[in-house]
N, C-alpha and C. Protein backbone atom coordinates (compact mmCIF):
# COMPACT_ATOMS: atom_id res chain seq x y z
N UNK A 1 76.78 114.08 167.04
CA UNK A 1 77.36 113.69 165.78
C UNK A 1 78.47 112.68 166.03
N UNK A 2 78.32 111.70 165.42
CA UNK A 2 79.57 110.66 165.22
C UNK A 2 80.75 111.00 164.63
N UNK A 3 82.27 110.29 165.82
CA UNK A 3 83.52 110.70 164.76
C UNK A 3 83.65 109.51 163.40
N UNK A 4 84.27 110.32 162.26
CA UNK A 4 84.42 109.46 161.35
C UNK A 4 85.69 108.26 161.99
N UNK A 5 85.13 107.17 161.40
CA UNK A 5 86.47 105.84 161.67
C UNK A 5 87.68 106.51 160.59
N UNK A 6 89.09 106.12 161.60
CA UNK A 6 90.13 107.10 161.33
C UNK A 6 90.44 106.15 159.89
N UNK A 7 90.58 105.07 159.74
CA UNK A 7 90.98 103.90 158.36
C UNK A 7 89.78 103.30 158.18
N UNK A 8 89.11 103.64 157.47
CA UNK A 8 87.88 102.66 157.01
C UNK A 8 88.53 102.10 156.15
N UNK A 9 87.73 100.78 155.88
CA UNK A 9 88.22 99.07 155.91
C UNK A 9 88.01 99.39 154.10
N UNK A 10 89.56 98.74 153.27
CA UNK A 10 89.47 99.56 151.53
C UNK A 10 89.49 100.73 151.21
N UNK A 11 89.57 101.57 152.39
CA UNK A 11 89.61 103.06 151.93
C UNK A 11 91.28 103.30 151.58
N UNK A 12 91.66 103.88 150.56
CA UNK A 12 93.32 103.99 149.72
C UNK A 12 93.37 105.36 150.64
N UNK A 13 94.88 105.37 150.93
CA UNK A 13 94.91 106.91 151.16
C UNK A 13 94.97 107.85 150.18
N UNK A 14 94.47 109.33 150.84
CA UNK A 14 94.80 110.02 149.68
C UNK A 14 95.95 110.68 149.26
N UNK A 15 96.86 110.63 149.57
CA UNK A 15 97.99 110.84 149.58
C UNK A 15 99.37 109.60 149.56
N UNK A 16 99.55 109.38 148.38
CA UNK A 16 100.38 108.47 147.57
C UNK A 16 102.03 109.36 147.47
N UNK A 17 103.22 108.58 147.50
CA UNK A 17 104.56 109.54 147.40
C UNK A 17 104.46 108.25 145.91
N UNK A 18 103.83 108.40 144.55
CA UNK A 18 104.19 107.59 143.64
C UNK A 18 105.24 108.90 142.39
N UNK A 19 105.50 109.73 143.27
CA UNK A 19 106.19 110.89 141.75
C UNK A 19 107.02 109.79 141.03
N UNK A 20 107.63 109.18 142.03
CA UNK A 20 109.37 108.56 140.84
C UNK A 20 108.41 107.75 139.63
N UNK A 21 106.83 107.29 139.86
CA UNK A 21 106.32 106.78 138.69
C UNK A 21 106.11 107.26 137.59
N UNK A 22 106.17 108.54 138.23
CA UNK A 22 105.77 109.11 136.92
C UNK A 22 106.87 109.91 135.89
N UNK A 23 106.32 109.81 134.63
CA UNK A 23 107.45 109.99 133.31
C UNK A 23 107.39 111.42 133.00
N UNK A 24 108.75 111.74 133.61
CA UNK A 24 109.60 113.49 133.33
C UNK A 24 109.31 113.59 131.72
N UNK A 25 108.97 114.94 131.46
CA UNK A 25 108.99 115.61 130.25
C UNK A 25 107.99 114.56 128.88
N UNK A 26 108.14 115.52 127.99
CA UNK A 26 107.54 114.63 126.80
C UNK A 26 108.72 114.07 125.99
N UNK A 27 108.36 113.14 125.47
CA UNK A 27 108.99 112.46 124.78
C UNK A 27 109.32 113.27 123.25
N UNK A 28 110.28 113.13 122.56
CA UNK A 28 110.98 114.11 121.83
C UNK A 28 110.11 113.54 120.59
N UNK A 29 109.42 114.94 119.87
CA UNK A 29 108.80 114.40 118.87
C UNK A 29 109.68 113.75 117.15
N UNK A 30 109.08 113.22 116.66
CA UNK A 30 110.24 112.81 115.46
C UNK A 30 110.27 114.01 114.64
N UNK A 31 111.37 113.70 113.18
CA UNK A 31 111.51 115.00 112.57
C UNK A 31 110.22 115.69 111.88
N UNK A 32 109.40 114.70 111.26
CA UNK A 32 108.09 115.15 110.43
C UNK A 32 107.23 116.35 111.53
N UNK A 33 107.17 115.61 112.91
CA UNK A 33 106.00 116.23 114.02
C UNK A 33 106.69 117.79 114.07
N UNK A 34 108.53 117.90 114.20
CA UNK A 34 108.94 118.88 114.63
C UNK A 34 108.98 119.78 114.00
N UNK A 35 108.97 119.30 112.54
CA UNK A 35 109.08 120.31 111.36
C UNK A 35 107.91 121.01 111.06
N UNK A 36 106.77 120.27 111.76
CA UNK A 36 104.92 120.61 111.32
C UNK A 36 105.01 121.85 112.39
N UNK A 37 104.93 121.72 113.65
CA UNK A 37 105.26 122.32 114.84
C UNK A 37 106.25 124.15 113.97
N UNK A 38 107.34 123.64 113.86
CA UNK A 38 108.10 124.61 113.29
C UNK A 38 106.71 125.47 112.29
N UNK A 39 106.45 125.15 111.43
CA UNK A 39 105.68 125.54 110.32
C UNK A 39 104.33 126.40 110.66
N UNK A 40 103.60 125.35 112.04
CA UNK A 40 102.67 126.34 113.03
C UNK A 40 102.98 127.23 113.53
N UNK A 41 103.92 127.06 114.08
CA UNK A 41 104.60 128.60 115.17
C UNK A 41 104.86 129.57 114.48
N UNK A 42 106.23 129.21 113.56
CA UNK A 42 106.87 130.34 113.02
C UNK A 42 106.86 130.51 111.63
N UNK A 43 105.98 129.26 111.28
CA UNK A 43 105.69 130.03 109.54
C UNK A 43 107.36 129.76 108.78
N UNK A 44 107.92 129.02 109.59
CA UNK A 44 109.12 128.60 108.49
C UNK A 44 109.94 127.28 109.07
N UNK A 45 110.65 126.68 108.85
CA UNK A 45 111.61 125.35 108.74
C UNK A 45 112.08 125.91 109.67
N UNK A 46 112.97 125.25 110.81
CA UNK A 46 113.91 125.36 111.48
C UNK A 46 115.40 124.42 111.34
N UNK A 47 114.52 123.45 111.88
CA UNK A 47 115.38 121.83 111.85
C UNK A 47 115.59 121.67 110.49
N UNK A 48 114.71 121.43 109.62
CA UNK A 48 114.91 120.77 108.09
C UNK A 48 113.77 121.36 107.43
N UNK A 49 114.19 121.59 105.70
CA UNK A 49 112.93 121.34 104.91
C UNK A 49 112.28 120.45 105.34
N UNK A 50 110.51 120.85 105.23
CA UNK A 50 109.49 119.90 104.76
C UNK A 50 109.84 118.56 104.33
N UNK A 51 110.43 118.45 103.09
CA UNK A 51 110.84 117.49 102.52
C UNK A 51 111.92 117.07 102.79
N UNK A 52 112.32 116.52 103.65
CA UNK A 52 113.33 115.78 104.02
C UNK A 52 112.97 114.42 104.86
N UNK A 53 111.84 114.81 105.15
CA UNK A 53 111.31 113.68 105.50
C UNK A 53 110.85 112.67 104.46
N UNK A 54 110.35 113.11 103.20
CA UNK A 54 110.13 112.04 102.19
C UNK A 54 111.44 112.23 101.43
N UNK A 55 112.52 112.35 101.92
CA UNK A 55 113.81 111.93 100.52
C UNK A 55 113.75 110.66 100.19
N UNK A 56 113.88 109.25 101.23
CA UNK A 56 113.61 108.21 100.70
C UNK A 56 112.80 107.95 99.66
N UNK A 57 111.50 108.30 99.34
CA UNK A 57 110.67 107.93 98.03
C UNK A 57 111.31 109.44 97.10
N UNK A 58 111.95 110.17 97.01
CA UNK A 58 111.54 110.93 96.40
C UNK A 58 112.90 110.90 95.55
N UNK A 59 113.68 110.04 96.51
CA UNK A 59 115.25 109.84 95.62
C UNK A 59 114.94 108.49 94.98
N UNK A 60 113.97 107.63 95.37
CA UNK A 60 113.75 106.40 94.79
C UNK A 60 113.18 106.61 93.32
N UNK A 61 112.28 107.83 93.07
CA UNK A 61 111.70 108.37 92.09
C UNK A 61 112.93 109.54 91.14
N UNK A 62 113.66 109.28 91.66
CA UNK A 62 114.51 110.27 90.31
C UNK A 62 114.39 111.89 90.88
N UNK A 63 113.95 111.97 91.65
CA UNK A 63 113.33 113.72 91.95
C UNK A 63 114.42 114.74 91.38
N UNK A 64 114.41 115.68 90.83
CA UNK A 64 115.64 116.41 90.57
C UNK A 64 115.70 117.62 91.82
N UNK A 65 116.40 118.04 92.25
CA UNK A 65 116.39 119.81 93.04
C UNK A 65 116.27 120.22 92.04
N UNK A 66 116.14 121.36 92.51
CA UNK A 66 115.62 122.84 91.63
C UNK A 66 116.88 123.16 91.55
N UNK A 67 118.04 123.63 92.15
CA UNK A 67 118.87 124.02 92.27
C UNK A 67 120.01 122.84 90.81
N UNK A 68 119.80 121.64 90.33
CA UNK A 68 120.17 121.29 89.21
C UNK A 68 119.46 121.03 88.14
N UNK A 69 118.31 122.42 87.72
CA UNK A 69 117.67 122.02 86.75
C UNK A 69 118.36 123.10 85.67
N UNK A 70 118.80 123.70 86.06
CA UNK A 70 120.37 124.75 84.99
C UNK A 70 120.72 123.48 84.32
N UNK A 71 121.26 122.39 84.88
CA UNK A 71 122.34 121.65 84.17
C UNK A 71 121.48 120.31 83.45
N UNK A 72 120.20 120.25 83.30
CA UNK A 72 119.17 119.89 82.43
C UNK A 72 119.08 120.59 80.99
N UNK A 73 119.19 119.76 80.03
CA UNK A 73 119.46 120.10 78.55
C UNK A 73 117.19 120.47 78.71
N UNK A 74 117.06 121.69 77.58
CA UNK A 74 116.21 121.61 77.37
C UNK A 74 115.19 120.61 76.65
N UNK A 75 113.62 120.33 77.31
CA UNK A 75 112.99 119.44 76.37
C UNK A 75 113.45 117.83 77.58
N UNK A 76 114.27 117.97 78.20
CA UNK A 76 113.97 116.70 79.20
C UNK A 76 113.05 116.19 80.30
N UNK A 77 112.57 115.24 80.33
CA UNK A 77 111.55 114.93 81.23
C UNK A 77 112.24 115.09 82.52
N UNK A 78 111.68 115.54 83.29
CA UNK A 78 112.27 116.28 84.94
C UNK A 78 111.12 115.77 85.65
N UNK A 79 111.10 115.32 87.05
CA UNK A 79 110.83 115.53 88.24
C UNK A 79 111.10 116.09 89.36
N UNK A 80 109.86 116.88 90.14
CA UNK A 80 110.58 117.49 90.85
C UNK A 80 109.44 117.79 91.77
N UNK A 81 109.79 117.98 93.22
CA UNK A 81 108.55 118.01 94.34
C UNK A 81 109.46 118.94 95.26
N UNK A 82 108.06 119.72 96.18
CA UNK A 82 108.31 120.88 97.12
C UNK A 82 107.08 121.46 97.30
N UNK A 83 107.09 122.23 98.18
CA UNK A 83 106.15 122.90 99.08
C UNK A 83 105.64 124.37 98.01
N UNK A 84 104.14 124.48 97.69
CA UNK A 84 103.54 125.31 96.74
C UNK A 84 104.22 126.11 97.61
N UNK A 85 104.77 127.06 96.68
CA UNK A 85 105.15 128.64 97.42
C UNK A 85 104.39 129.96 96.85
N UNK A 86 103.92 129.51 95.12
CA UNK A 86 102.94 130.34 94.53
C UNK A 86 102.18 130.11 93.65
N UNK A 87 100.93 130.14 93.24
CA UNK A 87 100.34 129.96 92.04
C UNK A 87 99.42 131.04 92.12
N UNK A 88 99.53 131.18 90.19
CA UNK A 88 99.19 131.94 89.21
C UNK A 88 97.85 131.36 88.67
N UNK A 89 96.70 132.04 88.20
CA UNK A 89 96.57 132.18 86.88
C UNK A 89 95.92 133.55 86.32
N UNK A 90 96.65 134.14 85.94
CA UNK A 90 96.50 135.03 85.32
C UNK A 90 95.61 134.96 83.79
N UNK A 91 95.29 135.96 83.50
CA UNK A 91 93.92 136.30 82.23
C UNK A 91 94.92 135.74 80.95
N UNK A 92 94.02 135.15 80.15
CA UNK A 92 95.37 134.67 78.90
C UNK A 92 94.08 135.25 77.74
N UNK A 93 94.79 135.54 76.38
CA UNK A 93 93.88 136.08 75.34
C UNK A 93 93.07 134.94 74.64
N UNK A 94 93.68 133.86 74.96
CA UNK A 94 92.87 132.93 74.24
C UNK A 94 91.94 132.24 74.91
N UNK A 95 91.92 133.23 76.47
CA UNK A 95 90.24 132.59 77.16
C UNK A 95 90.61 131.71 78.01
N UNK A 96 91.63 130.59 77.53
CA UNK A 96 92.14 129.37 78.02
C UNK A 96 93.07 129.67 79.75
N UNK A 97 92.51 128.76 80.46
CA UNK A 97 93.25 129.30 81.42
C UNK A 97 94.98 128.39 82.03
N UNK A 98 95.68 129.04 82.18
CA UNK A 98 97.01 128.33 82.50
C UNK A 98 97.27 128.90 84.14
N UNK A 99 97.97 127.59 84.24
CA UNK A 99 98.40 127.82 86.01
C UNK A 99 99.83 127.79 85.88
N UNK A 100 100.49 128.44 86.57
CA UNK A 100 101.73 128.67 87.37
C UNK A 100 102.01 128.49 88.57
N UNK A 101 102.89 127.21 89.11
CA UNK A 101 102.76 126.87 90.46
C UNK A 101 104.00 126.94 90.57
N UNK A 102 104.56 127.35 91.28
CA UNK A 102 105.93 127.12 91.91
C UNK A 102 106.73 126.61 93.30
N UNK A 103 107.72 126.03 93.27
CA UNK A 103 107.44 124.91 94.22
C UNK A 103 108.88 125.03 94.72
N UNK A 104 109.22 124.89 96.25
CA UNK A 104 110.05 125.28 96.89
C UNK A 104 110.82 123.97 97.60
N UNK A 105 112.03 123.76 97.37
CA UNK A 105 112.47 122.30 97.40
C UNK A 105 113.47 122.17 98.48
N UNK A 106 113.75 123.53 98.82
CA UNK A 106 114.77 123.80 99.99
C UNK A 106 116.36 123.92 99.90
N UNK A 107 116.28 123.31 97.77
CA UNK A 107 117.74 123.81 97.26
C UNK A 107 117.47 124.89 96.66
N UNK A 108 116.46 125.74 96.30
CA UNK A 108 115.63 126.52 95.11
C UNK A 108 114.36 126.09 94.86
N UNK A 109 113.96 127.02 93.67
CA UNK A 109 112.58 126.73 93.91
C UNK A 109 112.25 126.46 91.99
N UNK A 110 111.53 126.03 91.74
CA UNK A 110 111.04 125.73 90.26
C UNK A 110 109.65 126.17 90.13
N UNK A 111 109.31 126.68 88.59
CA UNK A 111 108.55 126.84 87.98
C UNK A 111 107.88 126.05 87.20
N UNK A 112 106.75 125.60 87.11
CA UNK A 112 106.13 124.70 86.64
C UNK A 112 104.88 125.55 85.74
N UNK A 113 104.94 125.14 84.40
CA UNK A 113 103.44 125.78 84.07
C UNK A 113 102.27 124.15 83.50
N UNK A 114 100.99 124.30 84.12
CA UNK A 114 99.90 123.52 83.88
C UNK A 114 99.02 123.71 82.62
N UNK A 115 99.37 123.26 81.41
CA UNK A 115 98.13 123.80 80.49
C UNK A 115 96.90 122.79 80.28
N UNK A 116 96.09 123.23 79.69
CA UNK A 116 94.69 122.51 79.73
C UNK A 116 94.95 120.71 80.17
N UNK A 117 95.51 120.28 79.09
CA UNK A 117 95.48 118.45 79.22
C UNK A 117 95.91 118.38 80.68
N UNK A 118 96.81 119.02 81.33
CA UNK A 118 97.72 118.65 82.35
C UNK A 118 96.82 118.85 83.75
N UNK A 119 96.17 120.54 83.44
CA UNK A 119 95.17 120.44 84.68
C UNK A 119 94.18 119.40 84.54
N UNK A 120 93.49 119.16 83.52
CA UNK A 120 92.58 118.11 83.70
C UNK A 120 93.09 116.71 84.53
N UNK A 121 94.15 116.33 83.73
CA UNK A 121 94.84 114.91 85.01
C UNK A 121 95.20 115.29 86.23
N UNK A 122 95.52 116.86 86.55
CA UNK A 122 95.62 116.60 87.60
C UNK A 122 94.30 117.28 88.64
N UNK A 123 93.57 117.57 88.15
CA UNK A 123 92.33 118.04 88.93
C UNK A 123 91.80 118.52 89.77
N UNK A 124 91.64 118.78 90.94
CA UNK A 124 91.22 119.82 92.01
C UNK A 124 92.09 119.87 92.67
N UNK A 125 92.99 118.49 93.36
CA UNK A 125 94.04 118.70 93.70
C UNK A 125 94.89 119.59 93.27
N UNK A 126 94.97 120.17 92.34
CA UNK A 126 96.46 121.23 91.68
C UNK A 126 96.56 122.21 92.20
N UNK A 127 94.61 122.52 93.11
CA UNK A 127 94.53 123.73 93.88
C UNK A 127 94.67 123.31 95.32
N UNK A 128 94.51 122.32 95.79
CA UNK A 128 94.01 121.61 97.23
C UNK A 128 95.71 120.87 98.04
N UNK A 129 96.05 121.19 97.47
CA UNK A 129 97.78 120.51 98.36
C UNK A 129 98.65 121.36 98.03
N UNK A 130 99.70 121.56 99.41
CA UNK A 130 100.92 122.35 99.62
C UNK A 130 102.06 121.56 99.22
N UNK A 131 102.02 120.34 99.36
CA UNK A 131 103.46 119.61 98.75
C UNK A 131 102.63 118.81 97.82
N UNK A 132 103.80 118.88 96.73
CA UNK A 132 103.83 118.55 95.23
C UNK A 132 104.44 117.47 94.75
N UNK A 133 104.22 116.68 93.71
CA UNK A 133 105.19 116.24 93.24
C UNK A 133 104.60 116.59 91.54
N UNK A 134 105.95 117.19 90.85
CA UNK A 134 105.33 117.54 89.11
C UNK A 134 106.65 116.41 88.21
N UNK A 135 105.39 116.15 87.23
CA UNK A 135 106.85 115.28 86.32
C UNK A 135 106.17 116.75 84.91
N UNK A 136 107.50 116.86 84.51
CA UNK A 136 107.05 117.28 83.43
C UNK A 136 108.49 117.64 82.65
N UNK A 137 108.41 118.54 81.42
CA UNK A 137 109.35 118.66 80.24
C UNK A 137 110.28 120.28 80.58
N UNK A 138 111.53 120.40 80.68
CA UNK A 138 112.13 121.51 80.83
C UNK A 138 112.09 122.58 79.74
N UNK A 139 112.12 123.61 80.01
CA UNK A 139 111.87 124.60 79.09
C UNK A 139 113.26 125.72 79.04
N UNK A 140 114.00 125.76 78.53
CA UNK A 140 114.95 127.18 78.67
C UNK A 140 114.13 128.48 78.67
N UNK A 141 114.60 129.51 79.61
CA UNK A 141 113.55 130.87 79.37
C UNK A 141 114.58 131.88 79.18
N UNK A 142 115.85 131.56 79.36
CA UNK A 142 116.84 132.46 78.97
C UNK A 142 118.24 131.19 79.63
N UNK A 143 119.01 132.50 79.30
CA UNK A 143 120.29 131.98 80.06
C UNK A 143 120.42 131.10 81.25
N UNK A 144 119.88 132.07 82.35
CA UNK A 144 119.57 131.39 83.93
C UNK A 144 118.21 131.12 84.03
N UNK A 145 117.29 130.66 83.02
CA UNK A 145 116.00 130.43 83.64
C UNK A 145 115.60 129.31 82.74
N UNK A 146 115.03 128.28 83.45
CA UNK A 146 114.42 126.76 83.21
C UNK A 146 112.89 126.57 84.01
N UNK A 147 111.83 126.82 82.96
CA UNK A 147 110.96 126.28 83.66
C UNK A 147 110.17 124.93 83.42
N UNK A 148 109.48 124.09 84.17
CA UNK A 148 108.81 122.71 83.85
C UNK A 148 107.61 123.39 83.32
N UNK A 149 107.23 122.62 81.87
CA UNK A 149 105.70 122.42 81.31
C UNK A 149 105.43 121.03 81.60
N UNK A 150 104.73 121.45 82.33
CA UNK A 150 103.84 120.14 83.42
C UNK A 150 103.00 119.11 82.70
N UNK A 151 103.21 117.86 82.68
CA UNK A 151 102.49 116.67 82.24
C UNK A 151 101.34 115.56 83.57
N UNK A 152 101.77 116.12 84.66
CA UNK A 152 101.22 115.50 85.81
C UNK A 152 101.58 116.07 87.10
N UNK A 153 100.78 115.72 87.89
CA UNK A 153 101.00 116.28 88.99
C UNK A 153 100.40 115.26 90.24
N UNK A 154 100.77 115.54 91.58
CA UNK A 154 100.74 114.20 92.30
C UNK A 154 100.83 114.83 93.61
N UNK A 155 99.90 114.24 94.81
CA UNK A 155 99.73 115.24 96.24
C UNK A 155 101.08 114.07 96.45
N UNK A 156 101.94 114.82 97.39
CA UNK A 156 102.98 114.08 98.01
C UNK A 156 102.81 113.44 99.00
N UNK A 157 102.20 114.15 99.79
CA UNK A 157 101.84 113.39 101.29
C UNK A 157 101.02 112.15 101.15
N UNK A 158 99.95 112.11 99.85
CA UNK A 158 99.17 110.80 99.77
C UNK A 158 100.25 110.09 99.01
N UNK A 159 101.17 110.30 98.19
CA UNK A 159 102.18 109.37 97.32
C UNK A 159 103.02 108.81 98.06
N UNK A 160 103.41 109.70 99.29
CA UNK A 160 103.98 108.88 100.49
C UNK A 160 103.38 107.99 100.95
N UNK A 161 102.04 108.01 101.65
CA UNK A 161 101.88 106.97 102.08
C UNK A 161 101.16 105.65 101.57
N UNK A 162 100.77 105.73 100.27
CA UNK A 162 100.62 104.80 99.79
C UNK A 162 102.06 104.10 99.12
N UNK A 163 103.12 104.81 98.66
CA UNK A 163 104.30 104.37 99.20
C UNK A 163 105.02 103.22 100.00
N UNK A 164 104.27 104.07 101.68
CA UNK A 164 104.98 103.18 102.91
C UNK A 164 104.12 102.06 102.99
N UNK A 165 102.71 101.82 102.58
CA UNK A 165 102.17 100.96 102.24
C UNK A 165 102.95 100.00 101.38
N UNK A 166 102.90 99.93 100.09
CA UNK A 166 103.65 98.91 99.48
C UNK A 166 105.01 98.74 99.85
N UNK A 167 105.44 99.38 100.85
CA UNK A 167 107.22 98.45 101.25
C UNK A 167 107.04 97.88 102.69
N UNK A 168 105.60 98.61 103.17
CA UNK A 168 105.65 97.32 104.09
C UNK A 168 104.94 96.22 103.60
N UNK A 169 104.08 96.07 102.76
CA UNK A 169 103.46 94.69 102.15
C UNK A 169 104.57 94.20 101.20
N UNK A 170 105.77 94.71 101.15
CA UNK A 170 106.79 93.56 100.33
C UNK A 170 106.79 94.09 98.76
N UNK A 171 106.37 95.22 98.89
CA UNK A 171 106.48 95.24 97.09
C UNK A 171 108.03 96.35 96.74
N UNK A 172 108.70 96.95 98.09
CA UNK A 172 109.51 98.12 97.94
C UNK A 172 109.25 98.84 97.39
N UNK A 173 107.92 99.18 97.66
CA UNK A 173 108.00 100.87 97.20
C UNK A 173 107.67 101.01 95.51
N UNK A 174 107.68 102.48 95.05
CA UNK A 174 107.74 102.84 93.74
C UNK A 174 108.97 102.47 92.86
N UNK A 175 109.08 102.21 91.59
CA UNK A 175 109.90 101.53 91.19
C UNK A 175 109.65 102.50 89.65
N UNK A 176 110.00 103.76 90.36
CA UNK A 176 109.96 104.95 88.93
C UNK A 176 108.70 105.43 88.66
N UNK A 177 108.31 106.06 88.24
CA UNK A 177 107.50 107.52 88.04
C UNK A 177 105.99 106.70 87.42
N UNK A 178 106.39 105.29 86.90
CA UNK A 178 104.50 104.92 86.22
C UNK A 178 104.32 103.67 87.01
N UNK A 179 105.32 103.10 88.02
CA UNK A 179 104.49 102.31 89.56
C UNK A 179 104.38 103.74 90.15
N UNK A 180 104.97 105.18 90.72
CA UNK A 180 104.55 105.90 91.08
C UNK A 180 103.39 106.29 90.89
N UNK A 181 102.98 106.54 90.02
CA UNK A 181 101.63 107.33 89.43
C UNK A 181 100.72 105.91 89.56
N UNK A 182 101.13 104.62 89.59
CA UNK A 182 99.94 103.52 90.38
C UNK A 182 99.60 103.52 91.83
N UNK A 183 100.84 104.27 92.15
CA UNK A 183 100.50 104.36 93.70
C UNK A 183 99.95 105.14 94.03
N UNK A 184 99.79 106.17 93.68
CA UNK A 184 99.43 107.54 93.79
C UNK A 184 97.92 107.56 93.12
């Protein structure tokens, strides 16, 4: 049997000292990735609400917190977006069915009710997305209680990015609630 040639001619060694090339740790994910991450693991926020990542469009749009819809005169048009935390629909006598979604904003949370005209505009989506955006009319329900009767409804995550679309093509973005609802 023949010895193998000790350096054959183009043969690389196999054994390289290249560590210092290579890049320590991962790179730190941004807030949206960390907050998703948070939400997989532990089923709750750590770093930030959900929504804090879209405040830019969502303060550009008027958004109200939940936490100042007390100081909303009844019968005013309100906006307001957050993470579904519950929906309803319960049996109604008139057959007709109404939804109850409620939506968690990270100052408080709001009540929104959907009746017929409203689910129709807003359509399968009303069942199919976790973040919201609702425009609709305030309601007094007592002393401490204000809920939205819903006129529209809007997936956030697609309103975002058709959004970041028009401010990078030069148009800045939504420019109030009916270029919103064009973007969207």
């Amino acid at each position: 049997r023949a010895a193998r040639p000790q350096d054959p001619a183009g043969q690389l060694p196999l054994f390289v000292d290249d560590r210092d090339l290579i890049p320590r740790g991962s790179p730190d994910p941004d807030g949206r990735a960390r907050v998703a991450a948070e939400l997989d693991i532990l089923q709750m926020e750590v770093t930030e609400h959900v929504l804090e990542s879209y405040r830019p469009m969502l303060d550009e749009l008027g958004v109200i917190p939940a936490s100042q819809l007390l100081e909303v005169r009844s019968g005013s048009e309100v906006v307001v977006a957050g993470i579904r935390i519950a929906t309803q629909t319960p049996p109604m006598r008139s057959g007709k069915r109404v939804v109850f979604i409620s939506l968690d904003d990270g100052s408080g949370c709001s009540d929104s009710t959907f009746f017929d005209e409203a689910q129709q505009k807003a359509g399968p989506m009303l069942f199919g997305t976790r973040l919201l955006v609702i425009r609709g009319r305030t309601r007094r329900t007592g002393e401490r209680g204000v809920s939205i009767q819903a006129e529209e409804a809007w997936d956030l995550k697609e309103m975002w990015a058709r959004w970041q679309d028009a401010r990078r093509q030069g148009d800045g973005g939504a420019d109030g609630m009916d270029d919103a609802a064009q973007v969207a």
